[in-house]
C-alpha atoms as a PDB file:
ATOM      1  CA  UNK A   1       0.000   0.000   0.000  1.00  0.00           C
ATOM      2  CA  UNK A   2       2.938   2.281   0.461  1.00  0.00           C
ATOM      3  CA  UNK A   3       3.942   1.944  -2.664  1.00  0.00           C
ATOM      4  CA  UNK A   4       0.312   2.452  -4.021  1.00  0.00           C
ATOM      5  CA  UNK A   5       0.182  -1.509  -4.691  1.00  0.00           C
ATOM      6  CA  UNK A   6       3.497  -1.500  -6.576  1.00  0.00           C
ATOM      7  CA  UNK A   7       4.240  -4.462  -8.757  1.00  0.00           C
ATOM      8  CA  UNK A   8       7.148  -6.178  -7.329  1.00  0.00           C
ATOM      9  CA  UNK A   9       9.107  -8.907  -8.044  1.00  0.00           C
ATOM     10  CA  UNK A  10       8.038 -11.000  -5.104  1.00  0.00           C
ATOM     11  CA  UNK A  11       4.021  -9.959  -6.038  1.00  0.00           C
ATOM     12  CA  UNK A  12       4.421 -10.841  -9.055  1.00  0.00           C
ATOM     13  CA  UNK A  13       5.883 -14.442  -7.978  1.00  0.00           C
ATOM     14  CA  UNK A  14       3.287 -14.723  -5.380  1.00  0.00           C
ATOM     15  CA  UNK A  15       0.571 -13.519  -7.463  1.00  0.00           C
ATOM     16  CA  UNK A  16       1.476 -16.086 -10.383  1.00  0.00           C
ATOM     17  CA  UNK A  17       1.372 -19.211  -7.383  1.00  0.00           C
ATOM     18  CA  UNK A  18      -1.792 -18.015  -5.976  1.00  0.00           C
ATOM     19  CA  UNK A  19      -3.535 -17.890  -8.953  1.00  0.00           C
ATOM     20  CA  UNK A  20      -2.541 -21.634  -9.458  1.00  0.00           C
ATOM     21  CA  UNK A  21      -3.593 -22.662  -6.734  1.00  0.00           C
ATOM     22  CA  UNK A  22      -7.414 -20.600  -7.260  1.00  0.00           C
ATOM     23  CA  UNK A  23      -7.227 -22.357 -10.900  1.00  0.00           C
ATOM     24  CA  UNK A  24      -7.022 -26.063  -8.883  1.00  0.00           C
ATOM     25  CA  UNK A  25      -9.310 -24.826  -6.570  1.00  0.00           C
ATOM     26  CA  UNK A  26     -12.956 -26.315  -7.677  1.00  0.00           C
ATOM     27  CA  UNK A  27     -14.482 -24.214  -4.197  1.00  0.00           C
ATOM     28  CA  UNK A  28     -13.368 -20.805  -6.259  1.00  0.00           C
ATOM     29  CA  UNK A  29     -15.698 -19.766  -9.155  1.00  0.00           C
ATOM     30  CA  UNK A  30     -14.948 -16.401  -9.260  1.00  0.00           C
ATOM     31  CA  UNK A  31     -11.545 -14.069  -8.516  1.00  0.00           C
ATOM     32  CA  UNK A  32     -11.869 -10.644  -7.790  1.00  0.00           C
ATOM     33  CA  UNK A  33      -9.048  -8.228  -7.665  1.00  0.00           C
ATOM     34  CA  UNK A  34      -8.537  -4.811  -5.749  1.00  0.00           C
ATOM     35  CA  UNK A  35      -6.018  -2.996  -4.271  1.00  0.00           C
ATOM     36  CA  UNK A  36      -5.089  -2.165  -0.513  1.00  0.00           C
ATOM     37  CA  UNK A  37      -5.625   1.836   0.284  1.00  0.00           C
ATOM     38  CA  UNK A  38      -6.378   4.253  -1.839  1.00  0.00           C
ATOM     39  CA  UNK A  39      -4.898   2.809  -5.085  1.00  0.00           C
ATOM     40  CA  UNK A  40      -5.795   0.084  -7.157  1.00  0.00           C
ATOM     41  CA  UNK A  41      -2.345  -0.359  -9.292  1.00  0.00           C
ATOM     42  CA  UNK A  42       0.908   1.864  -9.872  1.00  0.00           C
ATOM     43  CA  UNK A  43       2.311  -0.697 -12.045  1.00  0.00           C
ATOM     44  CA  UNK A  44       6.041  -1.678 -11.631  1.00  0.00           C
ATOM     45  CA  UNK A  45       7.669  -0.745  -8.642  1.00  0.00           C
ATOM     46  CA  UNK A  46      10.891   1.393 -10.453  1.00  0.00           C
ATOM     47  CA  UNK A  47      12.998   0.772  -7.317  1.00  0.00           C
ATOM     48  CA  UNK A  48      12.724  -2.868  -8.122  1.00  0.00           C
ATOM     49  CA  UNK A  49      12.780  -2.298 -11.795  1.00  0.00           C
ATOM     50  CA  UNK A  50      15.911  -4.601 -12.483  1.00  0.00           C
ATOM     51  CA  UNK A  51      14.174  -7.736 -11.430  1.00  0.00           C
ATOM     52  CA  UNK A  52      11.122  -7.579 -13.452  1.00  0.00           C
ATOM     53  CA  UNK A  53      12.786  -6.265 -16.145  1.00  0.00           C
ATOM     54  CA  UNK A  54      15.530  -8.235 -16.373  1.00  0.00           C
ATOM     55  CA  UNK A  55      13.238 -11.751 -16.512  1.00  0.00           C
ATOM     56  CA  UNK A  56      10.481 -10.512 -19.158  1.00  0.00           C
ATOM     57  CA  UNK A  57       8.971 -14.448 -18.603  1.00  0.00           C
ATOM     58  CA  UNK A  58       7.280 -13.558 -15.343  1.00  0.00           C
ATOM     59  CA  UNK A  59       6.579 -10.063 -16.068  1.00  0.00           C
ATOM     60  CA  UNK A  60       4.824 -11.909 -19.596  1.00  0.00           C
ATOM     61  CA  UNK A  61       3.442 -14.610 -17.723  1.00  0.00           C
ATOM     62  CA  UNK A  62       1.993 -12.427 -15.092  1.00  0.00           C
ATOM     63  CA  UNK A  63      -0.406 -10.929 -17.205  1.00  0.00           C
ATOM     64  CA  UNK A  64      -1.021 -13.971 -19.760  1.00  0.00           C
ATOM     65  CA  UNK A  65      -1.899 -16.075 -16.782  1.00  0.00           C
ATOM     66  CA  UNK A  66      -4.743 -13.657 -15.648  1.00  0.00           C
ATOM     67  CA  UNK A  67      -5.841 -13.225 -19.148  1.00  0.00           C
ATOM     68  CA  UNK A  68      -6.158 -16.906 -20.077  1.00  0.00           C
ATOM     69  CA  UNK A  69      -7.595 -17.928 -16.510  1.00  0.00           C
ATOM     70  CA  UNK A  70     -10.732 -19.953 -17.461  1.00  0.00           C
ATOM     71  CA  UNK A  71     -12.737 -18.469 -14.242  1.00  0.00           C
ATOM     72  CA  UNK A  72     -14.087 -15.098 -14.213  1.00  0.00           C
ATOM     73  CA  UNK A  73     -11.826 -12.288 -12.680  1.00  0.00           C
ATOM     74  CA  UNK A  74     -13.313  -9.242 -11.745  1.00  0.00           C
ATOM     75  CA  UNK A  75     -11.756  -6.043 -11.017  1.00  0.00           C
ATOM     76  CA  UNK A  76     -12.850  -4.120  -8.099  1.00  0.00           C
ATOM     77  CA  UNK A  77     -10.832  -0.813  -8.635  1.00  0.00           C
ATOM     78  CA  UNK A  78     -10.815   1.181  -5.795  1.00  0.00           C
ATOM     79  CA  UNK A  79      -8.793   3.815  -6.705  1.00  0.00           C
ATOM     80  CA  UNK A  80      -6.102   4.993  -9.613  1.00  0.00           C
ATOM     81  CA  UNK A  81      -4.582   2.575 -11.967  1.00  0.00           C
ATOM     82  CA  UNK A  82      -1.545   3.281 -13.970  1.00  0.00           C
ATOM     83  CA  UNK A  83       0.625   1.864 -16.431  1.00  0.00           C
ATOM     84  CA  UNK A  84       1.324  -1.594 -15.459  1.00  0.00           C
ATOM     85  CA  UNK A  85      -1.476  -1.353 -13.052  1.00  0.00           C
ATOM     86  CA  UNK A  86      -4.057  -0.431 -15.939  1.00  0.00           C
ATOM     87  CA  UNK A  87      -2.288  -3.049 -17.835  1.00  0.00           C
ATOM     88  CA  UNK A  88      -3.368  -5.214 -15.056  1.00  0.00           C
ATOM     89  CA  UNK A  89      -6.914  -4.047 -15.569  1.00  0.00           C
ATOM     90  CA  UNK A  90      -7.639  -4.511 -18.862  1.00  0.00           C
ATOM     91  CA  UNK A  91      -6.560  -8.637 -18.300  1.00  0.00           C
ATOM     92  CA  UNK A  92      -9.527  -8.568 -16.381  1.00  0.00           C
ATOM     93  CA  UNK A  93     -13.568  -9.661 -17.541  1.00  0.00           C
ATOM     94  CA  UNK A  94     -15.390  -7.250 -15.541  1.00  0.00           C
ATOM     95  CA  UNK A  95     -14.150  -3.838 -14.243  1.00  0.00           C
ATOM     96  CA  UNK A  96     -16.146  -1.761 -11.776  1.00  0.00           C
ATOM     97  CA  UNK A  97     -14.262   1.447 -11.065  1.00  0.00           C
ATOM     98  CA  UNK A  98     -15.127   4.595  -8.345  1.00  0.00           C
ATOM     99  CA  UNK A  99     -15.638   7.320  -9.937  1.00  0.00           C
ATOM    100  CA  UNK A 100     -13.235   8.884  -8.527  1.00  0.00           C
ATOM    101  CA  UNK A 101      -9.930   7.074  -9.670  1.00  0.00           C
ATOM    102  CA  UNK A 102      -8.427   7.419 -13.067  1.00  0.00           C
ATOM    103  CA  UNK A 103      -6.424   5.578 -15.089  1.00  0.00           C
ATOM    104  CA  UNK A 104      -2.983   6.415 -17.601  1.00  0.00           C
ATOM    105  CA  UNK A 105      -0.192   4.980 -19.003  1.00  0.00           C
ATOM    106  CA  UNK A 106       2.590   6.760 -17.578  1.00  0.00           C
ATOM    107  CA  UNK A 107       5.756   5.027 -18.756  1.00  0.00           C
ATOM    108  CA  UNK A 108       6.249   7.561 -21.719  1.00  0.00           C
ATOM    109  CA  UNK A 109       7.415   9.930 -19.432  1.00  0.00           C
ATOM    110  CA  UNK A 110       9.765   7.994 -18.089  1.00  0.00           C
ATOM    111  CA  UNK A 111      11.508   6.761 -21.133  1.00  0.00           C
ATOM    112  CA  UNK A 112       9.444   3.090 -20.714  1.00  0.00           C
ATOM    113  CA  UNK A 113       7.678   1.108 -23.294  1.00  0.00           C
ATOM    114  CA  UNK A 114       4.671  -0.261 -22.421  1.00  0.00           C
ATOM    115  CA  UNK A 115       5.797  -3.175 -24.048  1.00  0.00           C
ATOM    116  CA  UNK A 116       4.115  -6.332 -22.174  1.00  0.00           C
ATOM    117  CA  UNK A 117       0.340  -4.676 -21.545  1.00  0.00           C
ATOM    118  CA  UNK A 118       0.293  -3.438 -25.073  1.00  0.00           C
ATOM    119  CA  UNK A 119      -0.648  -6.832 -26.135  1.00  0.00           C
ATOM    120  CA  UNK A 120      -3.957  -6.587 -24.018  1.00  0.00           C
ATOM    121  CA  UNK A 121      -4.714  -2.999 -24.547  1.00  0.00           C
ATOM    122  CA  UNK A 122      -4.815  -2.213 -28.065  1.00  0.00           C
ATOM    123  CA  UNK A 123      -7.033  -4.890 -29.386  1.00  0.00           C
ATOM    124  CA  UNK A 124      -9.497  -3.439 -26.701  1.00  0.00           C
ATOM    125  CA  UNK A 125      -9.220   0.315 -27.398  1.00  0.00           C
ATOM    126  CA  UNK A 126      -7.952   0.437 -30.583  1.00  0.00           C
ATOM    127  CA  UNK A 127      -4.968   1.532 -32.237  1.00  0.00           C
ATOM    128  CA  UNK A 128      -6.340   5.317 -32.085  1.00  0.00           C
ATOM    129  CA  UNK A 129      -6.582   5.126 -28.660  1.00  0.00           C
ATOM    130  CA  UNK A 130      -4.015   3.443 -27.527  1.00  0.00           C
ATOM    131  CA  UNK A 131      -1.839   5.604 -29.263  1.00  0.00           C
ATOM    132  CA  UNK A 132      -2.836   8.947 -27.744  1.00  0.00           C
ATOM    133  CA  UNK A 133      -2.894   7.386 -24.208  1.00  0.00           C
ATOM    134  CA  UNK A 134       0.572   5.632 -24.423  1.00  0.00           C
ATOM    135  CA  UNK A 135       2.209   8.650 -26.421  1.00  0.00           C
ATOM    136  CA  UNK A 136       0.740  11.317 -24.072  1.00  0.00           C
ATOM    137  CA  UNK A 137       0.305   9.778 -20.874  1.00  0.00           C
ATOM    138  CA  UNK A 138      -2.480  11.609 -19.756  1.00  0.00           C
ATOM    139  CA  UNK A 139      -4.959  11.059 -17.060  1.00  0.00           C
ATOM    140  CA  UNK A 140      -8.079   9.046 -17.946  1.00  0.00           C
ATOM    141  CA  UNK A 141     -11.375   9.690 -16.131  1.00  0.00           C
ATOM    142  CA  UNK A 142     -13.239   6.991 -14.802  1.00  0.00           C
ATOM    143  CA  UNK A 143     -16.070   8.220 -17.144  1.00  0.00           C
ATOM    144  CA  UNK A 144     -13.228   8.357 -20.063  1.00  0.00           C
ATOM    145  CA  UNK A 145     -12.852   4.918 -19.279  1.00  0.00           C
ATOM    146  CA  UNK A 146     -16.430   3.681 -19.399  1.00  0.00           C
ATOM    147  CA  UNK A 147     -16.984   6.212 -23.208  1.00  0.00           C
ATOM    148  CA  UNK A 148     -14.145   4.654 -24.232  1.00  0.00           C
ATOM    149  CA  UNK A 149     -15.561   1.134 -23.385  1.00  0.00           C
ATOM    150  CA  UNK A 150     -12.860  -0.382 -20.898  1.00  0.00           C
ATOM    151  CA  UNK A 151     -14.724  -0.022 -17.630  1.00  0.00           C
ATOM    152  CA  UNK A 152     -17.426  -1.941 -17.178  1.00  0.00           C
ATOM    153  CA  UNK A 153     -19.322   0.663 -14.849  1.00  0.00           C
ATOM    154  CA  UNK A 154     -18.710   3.661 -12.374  1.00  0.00           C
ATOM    155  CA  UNK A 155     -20.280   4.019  -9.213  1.00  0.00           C
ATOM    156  CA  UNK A 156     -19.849   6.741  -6.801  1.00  0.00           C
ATOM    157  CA  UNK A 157     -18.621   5.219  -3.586  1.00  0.00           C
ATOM    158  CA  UNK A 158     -17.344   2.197  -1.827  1.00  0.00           C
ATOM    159  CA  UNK A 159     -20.601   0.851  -0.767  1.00  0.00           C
ATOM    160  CA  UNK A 160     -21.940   1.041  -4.110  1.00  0.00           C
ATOM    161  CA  UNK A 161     -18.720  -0.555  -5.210  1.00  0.00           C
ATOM    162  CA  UNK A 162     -19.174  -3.662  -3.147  1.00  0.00           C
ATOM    163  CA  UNK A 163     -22.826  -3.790  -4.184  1.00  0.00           C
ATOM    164  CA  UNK A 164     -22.153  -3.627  -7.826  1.00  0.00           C
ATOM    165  CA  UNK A 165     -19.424  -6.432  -7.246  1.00  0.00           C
ATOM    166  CA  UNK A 166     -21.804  -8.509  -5.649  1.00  0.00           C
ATOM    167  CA  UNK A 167     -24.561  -8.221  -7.896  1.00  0.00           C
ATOM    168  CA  UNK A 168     -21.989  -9.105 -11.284  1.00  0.00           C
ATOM    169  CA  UNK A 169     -20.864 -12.003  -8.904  1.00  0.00           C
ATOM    170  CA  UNK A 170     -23.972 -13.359  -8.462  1.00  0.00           C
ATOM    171  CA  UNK A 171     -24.971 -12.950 -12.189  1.00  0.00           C
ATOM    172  CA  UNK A 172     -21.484 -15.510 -12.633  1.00  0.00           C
ATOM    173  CA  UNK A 173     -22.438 -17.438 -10.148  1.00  0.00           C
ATOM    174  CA  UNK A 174     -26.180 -18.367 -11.943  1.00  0.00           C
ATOM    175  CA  UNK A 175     -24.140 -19.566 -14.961  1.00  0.00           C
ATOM    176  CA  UNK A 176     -22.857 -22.374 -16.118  1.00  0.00           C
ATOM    177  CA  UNK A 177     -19.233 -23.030 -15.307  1.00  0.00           C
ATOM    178  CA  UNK A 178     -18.419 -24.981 -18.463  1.00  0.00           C
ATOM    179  CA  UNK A 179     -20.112 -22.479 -20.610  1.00  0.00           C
ATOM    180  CA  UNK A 180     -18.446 -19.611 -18.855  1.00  0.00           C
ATOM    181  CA  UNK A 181     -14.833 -21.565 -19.582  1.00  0.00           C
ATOM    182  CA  UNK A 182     -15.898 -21.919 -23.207  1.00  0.00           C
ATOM    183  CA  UNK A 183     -16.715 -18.319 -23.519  1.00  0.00           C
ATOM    184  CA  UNK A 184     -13.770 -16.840 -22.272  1.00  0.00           C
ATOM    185  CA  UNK A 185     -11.397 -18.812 -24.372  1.00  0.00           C
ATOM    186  CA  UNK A 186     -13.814 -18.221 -27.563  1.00  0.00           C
ATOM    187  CA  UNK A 187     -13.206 -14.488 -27.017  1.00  0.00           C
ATOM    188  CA  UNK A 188     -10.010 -14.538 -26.253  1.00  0.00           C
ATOM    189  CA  UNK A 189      -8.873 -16.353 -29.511  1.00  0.00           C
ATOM    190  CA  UNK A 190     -11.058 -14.084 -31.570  1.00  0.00           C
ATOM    191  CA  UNK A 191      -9.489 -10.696 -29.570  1.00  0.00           C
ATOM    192  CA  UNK A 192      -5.736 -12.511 -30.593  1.00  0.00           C
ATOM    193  CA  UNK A 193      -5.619 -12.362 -34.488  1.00  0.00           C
ATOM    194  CA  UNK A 194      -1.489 -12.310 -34.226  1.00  0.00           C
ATOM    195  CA  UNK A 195       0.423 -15.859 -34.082  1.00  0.00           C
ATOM    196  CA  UNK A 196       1.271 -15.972 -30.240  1.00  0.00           C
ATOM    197  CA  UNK A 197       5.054 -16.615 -30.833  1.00  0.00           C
ATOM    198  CA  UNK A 198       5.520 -14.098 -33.261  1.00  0.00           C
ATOM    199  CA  UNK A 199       3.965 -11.536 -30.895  1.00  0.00           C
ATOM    200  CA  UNK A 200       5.896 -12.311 -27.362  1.00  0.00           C
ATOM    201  CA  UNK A 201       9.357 -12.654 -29.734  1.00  0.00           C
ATOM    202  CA  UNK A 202       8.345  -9.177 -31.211  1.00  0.00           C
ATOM    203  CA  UNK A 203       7.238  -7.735 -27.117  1.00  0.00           C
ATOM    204  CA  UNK A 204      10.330  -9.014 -25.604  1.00  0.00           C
ATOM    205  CA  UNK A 205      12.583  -7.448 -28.233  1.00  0.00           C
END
C-alpha cells in the first residue's frame, strides 16, 4: 500500500502461485481483484525495476496467466490505476471502477515502453486510442474509461462498489461453469488475431 500496490518482483511471484492454486481450486468460481488503500495499481515498482525487467517471462506470464484464466476475474478498482497497473486491468472480464480514480499509461514519461500490456490494450481500445494514451500519458477519467468502453461501470462510492461487485458475482455465479470456460477462451482467440510466438518474440525485443 505504500507503494500504491506496486508491482514487485516477489508480487508478481506470489501472485502467479496463488492464482494456481485458485485455478485447482474447484471451491473458487470467481476471482476478484482490488487494491489495498487508496490505489488500485501503480504498475512496476521502479525501485525494483531490475528484477522484473531483467526476466520478461514472469513479467509476460503475469499478465497472460490472468488473461487466459478460465474463471471469471473481476476487477474491483478502488482507486487509480496506472501503467502496469491499468495493464493489469484490462486482463480482467469485468471492471467496476469509483468514480473517482483514473487511469494512464505513464511510462512515456519515463523513457518506458509499455511493451508487455500493449498486447492486451490495443485490441481493446484500438490503435487510435491506444496511441494517444501511451504517447501522451495523460490522465483518464473513470467516465473516459467507461466512453471509451474499458470499464465496465462507475459508481460513486465504496458501498456502491461492493454492491455492484456482488450483484456481477452473483450474475457468474447463476451460470454455467463450463459455458463460462468456453466463452472466455472463444473471445479470447477471436481478440488474438497475431500468431502468439511471433507476438511475445516481437514484445520481448
Amino acid at each position: 500500500p505504500k507503494r500504491g500496490n506496486s508491482l514487485t518482483y516477489e508480487m508478481v511471484t506470489e501472485f502467479l502461485n496463488l492464482f494456481t492454486k485458485i485455478e485447482d481450486d474447484p471451491s473458487i468460481h470467481i476471482i476478484v481483484i482490488t487494491g489495498a488503500g487508496k490505489y488500485f495499481c501503480t504498475g512496476l515498482d521502479l525501485q525494483l525495476s531490475g528484477e522484473i525487467s531483467d526476466n520478461f517471462e514472469i513479467g509476460y506470464r503475469f499478465y497472460k496467466t490472468i488473461k487466459d484464466c478460465y474463471k471469471p476475474v473481476i476487477a474491483k478498482i478502488n482507486g487509480p490505476a496506472l501503467g502496469g497497473g491499468l495493464g493489469l486491468v484490462f486482463t480482467t472480464d469485468i471492471r467496476i471502477t469509483l468514480k473517482e480514480a483514473y487511469f494512464s499509461f505513464p511510462e512515456v514519461k519515463r523513457g518506458i515502453v509499455p511493451a508487455i500490456i500493449s498486447r492486451y490494450v490495443v485490441p481493446e481500445i484500438g490503435l487510435f486510442k491506444a496511441k494517444q494514451y501511451m504517447l501522451t500519458g495523460e490522465k483518464i477519467s473513470a467516465e473516459q474509461g467507461f466512453s471509451d468502453k474499458f470499464i465496465t461501470c462507475v459508481v460513486e462510492d465504496h458501498e456502491e462498489l461492493n454492491n455492484k461487485v456482488n450483484q456481477y458475482t452473483k450474475l457468474l455465479l447463476s451460470n454455467a461453469p463450463v459455458a463460462i470456460k468456453a466463452i472466455k477462451e472463444l473471445v479470447n482467440l477471436i481478440g488474438s488475431t497475431e500468431n502468439e510466438e511471433l507476438k511475445k518474440n516481437y514484445i520481448q525485443r
